[in-house]
N, C-alpha and C. Protein backbone atom coordinates (compact mmCIF):
# COMPACT_ATOMS: atom_id res chain seq x y z
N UNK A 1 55.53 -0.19 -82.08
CA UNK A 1 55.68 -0.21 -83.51
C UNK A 1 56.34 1.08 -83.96
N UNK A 2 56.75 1.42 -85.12
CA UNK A 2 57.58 2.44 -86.00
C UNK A 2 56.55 3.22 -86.14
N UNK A 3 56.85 4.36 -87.04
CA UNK A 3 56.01 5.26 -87.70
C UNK A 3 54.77 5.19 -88.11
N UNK A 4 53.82 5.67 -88.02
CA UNK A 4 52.74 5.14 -88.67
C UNK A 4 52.79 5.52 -90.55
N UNK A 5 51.78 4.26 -91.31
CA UNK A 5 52.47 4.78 -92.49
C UNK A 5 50.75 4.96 -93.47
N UNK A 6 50.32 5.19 -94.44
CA UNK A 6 49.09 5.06 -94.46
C UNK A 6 48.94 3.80 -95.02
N UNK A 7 49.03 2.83 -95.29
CA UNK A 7 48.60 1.64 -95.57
C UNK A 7 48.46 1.17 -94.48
N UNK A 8 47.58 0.24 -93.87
CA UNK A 8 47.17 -0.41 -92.51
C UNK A 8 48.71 -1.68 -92.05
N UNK A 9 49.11 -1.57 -90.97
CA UNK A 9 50.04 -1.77 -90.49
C UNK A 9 49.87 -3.64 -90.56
N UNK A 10 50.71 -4.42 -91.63
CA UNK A 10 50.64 -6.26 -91.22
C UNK A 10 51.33 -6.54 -90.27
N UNK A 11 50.06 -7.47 -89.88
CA UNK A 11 50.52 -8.61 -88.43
C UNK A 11 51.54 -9.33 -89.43
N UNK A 12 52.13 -9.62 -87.91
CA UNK A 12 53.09 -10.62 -88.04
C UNK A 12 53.21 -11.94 -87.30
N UNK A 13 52.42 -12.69 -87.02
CA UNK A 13 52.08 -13.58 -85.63
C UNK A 13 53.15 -14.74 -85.73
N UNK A 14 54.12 -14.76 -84.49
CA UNK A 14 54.91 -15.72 -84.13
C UNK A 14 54.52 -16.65 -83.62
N UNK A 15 55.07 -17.86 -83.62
CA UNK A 15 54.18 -18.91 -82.21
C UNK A 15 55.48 -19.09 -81.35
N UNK A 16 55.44 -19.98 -80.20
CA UNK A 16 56.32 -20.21 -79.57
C UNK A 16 57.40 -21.44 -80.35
N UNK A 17 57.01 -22.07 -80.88
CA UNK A 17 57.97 -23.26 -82.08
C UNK A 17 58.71 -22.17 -82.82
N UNK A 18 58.15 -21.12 -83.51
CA UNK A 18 58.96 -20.33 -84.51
C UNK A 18 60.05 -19.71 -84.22
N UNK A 19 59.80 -19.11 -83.00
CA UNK A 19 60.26 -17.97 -82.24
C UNK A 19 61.88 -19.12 -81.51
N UNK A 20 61.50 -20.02 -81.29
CA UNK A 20 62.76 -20.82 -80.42
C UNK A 20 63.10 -21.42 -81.81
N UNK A 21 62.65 -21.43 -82.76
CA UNK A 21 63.71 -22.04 -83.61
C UNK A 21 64.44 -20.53 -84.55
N UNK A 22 63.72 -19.49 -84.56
CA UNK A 22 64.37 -18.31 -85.01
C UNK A 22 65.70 -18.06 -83.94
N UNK A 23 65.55 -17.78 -82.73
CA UNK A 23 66.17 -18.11 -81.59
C UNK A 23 67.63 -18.87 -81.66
N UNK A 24 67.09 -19.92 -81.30
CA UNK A 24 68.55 -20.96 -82.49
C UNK A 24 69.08 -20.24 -83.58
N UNK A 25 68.59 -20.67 -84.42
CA UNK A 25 69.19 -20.07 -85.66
C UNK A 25 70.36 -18.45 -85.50
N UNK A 26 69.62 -17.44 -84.31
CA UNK A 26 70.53 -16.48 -83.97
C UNK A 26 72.22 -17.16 -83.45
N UNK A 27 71.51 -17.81 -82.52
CA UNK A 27 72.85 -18.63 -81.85
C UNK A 27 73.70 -19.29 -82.54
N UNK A 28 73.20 -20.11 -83.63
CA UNK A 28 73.77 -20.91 -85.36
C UNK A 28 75.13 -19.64 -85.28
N UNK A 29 74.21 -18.78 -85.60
CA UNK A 29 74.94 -17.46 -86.50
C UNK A 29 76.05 -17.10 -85.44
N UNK A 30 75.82 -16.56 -84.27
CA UNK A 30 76.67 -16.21 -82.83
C UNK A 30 77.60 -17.42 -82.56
N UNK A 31 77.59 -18.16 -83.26
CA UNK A 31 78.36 -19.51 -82.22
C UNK A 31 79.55 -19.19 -82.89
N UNK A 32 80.26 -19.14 -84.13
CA UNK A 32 81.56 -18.69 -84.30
C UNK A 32 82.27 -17.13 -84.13
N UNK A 33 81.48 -16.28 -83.38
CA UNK A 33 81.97 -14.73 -83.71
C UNK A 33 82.62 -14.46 -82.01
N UNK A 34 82.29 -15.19 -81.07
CA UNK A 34 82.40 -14.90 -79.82
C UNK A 34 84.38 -15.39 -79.42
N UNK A 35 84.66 -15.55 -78.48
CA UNK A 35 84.17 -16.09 -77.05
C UNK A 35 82.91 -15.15 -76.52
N UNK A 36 81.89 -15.24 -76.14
CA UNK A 36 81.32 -14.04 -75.56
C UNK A 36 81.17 -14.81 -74.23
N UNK A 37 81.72 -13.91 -73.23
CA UNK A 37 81.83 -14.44 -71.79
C UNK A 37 80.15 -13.92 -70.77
N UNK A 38 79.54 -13.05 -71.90
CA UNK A 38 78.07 -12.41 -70.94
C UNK A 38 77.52 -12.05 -71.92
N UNK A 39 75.96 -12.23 -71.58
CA UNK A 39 75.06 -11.74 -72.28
C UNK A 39 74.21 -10.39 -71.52
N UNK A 40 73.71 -9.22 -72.34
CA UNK A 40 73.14 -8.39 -71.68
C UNK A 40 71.83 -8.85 -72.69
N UNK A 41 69.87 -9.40 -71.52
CA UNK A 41 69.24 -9.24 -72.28
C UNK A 41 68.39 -8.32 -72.05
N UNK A 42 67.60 -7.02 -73.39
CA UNK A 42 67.42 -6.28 -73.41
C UNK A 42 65.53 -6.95 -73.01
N UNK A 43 64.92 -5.85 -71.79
CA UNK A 43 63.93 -6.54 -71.39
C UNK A 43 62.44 -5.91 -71.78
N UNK A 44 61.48 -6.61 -72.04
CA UNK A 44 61.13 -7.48 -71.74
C UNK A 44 61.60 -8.48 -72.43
N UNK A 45 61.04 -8.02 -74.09
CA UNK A 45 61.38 -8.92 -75.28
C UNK A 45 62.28 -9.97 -75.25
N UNK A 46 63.54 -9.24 -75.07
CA UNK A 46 65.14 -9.99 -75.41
C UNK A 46 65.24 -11.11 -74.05
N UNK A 47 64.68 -11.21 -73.22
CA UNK A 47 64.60 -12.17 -72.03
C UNK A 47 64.85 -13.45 -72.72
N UNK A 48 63.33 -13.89 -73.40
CA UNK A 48 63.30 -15.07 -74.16
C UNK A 48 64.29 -15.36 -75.27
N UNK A 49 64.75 -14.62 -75.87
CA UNK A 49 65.66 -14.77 -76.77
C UNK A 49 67.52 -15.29 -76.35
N UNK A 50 67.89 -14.39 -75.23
CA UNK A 50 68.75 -14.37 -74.91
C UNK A 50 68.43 -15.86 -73.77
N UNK A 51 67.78 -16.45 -72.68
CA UNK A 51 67.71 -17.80 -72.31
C UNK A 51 67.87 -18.96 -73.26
N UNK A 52 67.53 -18.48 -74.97
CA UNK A 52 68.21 -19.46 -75.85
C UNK A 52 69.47 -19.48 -76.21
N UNK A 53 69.70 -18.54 -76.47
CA UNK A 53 71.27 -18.06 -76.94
C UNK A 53 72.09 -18.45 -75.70
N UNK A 54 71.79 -18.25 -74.82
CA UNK A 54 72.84 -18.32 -73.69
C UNK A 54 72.64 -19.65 -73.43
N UNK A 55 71.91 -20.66 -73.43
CA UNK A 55 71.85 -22.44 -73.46
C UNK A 55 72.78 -23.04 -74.52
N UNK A 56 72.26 -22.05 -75.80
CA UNK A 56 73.47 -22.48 -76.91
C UNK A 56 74.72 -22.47 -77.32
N UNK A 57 74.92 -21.20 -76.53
CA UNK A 57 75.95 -20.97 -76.74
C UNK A 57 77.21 -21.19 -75.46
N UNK A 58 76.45 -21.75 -74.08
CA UNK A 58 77.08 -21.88 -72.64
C UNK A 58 77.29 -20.63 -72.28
N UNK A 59 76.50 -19.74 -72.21
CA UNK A 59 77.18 -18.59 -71.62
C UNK A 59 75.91 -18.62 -70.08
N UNK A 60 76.79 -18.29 -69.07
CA UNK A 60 76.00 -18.25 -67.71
C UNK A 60 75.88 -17.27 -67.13
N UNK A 61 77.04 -15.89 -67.32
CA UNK A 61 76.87 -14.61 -66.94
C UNK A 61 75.41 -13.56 -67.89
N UNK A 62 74.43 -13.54 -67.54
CA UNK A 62 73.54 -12.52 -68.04
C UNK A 62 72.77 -11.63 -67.15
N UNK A 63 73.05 -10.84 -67.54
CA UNK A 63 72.47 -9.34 -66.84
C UNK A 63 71.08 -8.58 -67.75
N UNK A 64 70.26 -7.85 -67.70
CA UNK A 64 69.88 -7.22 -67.94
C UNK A 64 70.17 -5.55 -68.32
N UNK A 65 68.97 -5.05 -69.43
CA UNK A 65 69.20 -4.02 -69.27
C UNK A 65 67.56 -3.27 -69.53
N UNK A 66 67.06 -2.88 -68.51
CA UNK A 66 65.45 -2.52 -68.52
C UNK A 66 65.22 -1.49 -69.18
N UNK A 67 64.59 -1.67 -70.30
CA UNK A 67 63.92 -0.37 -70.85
C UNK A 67 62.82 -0.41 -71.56
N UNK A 68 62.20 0.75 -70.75
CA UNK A 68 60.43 0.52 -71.43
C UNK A 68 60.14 1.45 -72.62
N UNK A 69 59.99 1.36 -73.18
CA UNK A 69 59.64 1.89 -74.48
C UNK A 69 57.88 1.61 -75.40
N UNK A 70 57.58 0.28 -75.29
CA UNK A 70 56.36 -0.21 -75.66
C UNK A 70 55.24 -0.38 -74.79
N UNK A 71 54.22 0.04 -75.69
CA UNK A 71 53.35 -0.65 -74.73
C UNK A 71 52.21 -1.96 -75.74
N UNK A 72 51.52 -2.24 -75.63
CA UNK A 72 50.71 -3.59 -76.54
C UNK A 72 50.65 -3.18 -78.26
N UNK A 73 50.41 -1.49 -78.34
CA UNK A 73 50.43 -1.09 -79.39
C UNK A 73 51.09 0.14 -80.31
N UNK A 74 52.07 1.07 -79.35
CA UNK A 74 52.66 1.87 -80.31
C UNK A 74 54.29 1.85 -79.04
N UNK A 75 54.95 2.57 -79.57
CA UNK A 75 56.08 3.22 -78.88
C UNK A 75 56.18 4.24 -78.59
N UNK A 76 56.76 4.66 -77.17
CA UNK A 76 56.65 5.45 -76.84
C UNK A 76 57.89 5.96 -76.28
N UNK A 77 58.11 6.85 -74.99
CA UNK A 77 59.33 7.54 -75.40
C UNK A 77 60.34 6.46 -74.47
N UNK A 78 61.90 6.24 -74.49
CA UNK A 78 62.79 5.35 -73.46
C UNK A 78 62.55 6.00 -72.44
N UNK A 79 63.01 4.83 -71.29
CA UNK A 79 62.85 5.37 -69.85
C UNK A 79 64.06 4.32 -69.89
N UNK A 80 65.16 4.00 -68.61
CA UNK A 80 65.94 3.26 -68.38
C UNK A 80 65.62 3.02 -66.73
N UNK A 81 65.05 1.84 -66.84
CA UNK A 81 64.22 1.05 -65.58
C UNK A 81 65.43 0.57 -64.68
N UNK A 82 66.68 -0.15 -65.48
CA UNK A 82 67.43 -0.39 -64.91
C UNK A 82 69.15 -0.84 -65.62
N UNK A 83 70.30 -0.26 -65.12
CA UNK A 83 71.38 -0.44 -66.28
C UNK A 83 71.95 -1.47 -65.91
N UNK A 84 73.11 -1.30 -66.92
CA UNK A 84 73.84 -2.74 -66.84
C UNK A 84 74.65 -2.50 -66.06
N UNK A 85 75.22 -3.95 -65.49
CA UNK A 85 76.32 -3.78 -64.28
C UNK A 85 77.53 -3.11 -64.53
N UNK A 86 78.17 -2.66 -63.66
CA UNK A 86 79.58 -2.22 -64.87
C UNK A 86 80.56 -3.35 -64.80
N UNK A 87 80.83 -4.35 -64.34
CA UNK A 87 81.45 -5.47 -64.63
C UNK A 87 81.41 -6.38 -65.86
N UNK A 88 79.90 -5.80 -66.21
CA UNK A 88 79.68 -6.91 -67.32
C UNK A 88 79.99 -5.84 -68.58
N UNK A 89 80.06 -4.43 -68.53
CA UNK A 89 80.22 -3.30 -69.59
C UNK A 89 81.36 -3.77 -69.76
N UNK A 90 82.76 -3.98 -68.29
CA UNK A 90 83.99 -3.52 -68.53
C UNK A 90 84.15 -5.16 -69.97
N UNK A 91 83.39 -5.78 -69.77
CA UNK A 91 84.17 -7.22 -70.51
C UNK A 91 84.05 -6.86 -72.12
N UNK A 92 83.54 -5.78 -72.30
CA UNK A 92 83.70 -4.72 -73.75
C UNK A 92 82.99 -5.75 -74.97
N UNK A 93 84.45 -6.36 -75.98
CA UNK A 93 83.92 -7.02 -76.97
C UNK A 93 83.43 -8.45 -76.50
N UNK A 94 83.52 -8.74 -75.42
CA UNK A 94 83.12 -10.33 -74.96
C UNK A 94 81.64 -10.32 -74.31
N UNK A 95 81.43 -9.14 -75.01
CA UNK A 95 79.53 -9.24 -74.20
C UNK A 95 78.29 -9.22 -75.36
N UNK A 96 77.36 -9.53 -75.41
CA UNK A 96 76.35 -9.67 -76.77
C UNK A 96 75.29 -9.45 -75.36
N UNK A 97 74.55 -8.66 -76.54
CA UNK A 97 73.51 -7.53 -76.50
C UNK A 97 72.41 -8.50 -77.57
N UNK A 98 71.51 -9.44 -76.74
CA UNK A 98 70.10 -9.70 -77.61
C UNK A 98 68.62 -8.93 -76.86
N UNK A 99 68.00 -8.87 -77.56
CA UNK A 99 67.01 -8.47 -78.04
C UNK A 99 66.12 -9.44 -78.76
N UNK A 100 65.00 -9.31 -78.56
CA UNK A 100 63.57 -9.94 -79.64
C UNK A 100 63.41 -9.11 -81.26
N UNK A 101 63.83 -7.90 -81.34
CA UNK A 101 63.80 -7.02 -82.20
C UNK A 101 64.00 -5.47 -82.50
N UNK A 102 65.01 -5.28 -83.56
CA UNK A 102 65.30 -4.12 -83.61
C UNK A 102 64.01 -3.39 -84.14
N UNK A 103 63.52 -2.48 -84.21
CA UNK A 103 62.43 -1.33 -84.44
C UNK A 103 62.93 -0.12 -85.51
N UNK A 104 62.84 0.82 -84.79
CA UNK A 104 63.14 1.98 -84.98
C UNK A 104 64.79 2.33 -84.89
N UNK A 105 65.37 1.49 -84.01
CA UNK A 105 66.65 1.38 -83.89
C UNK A 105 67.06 2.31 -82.13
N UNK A 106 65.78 3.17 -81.68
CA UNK A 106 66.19 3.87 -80.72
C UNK A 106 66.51 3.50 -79.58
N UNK A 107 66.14 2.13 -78.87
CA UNK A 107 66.15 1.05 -78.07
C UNK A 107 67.67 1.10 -78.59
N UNK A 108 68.03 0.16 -79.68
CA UNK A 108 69.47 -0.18 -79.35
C UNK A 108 70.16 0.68 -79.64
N UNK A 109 70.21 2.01 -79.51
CA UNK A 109 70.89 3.38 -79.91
C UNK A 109 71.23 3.30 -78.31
N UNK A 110 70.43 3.56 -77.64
CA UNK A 110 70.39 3.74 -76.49
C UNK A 110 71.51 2.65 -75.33
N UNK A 111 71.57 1.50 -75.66
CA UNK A 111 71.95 0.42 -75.15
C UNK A 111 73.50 0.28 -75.83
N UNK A 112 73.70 0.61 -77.03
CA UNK A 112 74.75 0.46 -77.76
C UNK A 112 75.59 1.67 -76.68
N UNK A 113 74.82 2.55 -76.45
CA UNK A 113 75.55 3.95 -75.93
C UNK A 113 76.41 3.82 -74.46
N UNK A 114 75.71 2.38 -73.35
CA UNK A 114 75.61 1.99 -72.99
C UNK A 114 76.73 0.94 -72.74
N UNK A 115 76.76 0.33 -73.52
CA UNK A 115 77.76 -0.89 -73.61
C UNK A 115 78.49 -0.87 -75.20
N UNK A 116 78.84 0.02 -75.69
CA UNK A 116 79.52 0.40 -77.09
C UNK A 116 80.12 -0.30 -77.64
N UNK A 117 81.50 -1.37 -76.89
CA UNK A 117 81.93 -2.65 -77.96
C UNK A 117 81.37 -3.93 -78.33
N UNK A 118 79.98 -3.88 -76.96
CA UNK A 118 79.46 -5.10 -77.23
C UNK A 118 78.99 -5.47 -78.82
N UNK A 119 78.68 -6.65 -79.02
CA UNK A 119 77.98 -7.48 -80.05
C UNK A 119 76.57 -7.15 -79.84
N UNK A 120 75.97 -6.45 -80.64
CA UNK A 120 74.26 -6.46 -80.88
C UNK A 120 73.62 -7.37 -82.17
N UNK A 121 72.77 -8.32 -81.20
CA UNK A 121 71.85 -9.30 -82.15
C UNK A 121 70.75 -9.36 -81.42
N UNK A 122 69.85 -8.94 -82.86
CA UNK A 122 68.20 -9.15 -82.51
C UNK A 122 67.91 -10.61 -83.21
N UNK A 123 66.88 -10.61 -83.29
CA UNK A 123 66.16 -11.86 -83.98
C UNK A 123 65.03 -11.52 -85.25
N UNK A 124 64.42 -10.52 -84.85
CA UNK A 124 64.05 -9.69 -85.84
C UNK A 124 64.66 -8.58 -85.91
N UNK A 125 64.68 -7.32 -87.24
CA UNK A 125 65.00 -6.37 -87.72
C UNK A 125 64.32 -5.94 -88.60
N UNK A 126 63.59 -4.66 -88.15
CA UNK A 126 63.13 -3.55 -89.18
C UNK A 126 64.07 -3.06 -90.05
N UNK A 127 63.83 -2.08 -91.11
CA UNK A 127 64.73 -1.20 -91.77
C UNK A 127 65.51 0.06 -90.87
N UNK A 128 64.62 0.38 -90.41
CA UNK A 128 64.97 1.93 -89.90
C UNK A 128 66.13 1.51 -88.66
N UNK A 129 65.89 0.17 -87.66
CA UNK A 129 66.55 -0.61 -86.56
C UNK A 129 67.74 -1.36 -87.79
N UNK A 130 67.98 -1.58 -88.35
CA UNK A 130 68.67 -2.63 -88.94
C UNK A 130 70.15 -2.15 -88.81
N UNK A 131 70.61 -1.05 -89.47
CA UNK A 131 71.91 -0.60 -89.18
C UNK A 131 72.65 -0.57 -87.74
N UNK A 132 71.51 -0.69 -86.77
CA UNK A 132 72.39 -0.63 -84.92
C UNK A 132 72.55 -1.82 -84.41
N UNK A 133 72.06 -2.99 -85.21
CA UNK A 133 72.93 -3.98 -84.83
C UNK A 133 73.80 -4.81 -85.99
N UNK A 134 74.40 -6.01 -85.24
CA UNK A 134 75.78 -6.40 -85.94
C UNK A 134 74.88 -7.76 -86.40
N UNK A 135 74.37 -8.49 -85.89
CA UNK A 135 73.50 -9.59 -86.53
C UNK A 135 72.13 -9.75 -86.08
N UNK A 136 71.28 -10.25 -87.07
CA UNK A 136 69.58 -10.34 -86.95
C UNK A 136 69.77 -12.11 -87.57
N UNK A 137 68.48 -12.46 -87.77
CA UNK A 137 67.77 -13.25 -88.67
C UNK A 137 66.77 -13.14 -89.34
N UNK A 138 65.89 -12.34 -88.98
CA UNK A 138 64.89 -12.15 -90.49
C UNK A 138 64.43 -10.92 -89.90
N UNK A 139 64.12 -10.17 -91.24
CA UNK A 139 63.74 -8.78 -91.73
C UNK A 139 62.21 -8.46 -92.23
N UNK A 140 61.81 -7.79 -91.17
CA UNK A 140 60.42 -7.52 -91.49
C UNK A 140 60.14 -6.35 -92.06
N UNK A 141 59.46 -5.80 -92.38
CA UNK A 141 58.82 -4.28 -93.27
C UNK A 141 58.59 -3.17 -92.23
N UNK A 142 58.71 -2.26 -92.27
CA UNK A 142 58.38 -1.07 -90.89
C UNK A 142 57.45 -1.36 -90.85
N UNK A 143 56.34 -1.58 -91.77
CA UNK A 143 54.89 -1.40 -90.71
C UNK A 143 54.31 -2.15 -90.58
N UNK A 144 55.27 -3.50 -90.28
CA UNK A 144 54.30 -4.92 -89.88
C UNK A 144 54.46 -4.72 -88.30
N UNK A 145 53.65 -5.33 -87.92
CA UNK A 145 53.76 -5.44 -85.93
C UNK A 145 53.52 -6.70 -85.98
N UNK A 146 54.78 -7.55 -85.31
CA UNK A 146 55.12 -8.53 -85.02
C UNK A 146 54.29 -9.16 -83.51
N UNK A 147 53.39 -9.77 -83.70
CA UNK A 147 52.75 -10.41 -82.18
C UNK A 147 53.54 -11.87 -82.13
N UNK A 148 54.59 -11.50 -80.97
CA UNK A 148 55.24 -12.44 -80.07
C UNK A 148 54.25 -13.36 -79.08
N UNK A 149 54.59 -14.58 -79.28
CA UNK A 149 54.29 -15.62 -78.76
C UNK A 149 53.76 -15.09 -77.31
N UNK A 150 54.36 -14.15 -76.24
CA UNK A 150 54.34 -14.29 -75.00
C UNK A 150 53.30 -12.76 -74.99
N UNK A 151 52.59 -12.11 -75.92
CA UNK A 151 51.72 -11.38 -76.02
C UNK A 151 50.45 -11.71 -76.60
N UNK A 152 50.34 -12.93 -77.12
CA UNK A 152 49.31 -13.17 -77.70
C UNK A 152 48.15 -14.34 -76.77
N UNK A 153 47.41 -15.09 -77.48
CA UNK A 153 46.22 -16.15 -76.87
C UNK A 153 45.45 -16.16 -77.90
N UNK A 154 45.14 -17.63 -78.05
CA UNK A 154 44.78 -18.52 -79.35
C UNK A 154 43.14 -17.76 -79.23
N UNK A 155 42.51 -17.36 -79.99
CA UNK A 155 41.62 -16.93 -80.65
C UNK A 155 41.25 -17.19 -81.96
N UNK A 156 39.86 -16.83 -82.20
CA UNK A 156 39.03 -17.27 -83.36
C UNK A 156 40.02 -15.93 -84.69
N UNK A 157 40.36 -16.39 -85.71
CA UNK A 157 40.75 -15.74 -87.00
C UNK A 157 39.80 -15.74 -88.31
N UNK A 158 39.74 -14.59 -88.58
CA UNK A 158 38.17 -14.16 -89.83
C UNK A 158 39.43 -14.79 -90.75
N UNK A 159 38.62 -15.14 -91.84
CA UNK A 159 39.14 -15.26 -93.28
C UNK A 159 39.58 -13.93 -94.01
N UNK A 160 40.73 -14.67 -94.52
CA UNK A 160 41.35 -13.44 -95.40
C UNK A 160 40.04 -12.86 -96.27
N UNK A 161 39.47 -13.55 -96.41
CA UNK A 161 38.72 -12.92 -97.51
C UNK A 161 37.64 -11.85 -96.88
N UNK A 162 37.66 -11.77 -95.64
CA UNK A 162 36.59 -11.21 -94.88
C UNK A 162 37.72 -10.03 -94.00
N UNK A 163 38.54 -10.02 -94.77
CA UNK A 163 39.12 -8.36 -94.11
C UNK A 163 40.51 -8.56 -92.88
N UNK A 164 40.53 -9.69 -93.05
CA UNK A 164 41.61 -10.13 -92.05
C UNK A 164 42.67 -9.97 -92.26
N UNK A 165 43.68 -9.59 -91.82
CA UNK A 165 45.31 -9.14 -92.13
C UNK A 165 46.04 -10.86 -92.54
């Protein structure tokens, strides 16, 4: 997550239906801006995102680009686990850069630095992340924390009225 801010930080809970139709909807948006001949997806997050985009859009070249930054509940500092190929860098503007979500923006600061003409699209976007990429689909508040489908497990939920986010 971003900064801490003093108001208590809103959930954001995705399910797996939302998330593949947000997903789509990226690809909607990506399907006229390309040819894009490769996708780089940014990992863990951008895995799932980019296996949609790249169904939608036919693209079969995807590479990775590993970087740990999160852990279940805050952010912490980049590490680069593993880079991108340079074959797939040299293909410049014909490569898109997804992601599950821009943040803070330092993740795709980092990756942009990385692969510089590519196309960057998240699926979500913070404020502070919003300017480092070229397309999102929906815009969340810095201090909501978004629980992705592939982090969560169906559990009992208190009533709003009983203190529940």
């Amino acid at each position: 997550m971003s900064e801490p801010s003093s108001s208590p930080p809103k959930d954001f809970p995705v399910s797996w239906d939302q998330f593949h139709r947000d997903a789509r909807a990226l690809a909607w948006r990506l399907n006229g801006m390309g040819p894009f001949e490769a996708i780089i997806a940014i990992t863990r997050g951008g895995l799932v995102a980019a296996a949609v985009v790249a169904r939608e859009l036919g693209i079969r070249l995807i590479d990775t680009a590993c970087i740990a930054s999160y852990d279940h509940q805050s952010q912490g500092s980049l590490s680069v686990l593993k880079e991108i190929a340079p074959d797939v860098i040299r293909r410049g503007k014909k490569v898109l850069i997804v992601d599950d979500l821009v943040d803070t923006g330092a993740t795709a600061k980092l990756v942009r630095a990385l692969c510089p003409e590519a196309h960057f699209a998240t699926v979500y976007a913070k404020p502070m992340g919003r300017p480092m990429v070229d397309t999102f689909i929906t815009e969340v508040s810095q201090d909501t924390w978004i629980h992705f489908p592939w982090d969560t497990a169906l559990s009992y939920a208190p009533p709003i009225r009983d203190g529940a986010a």
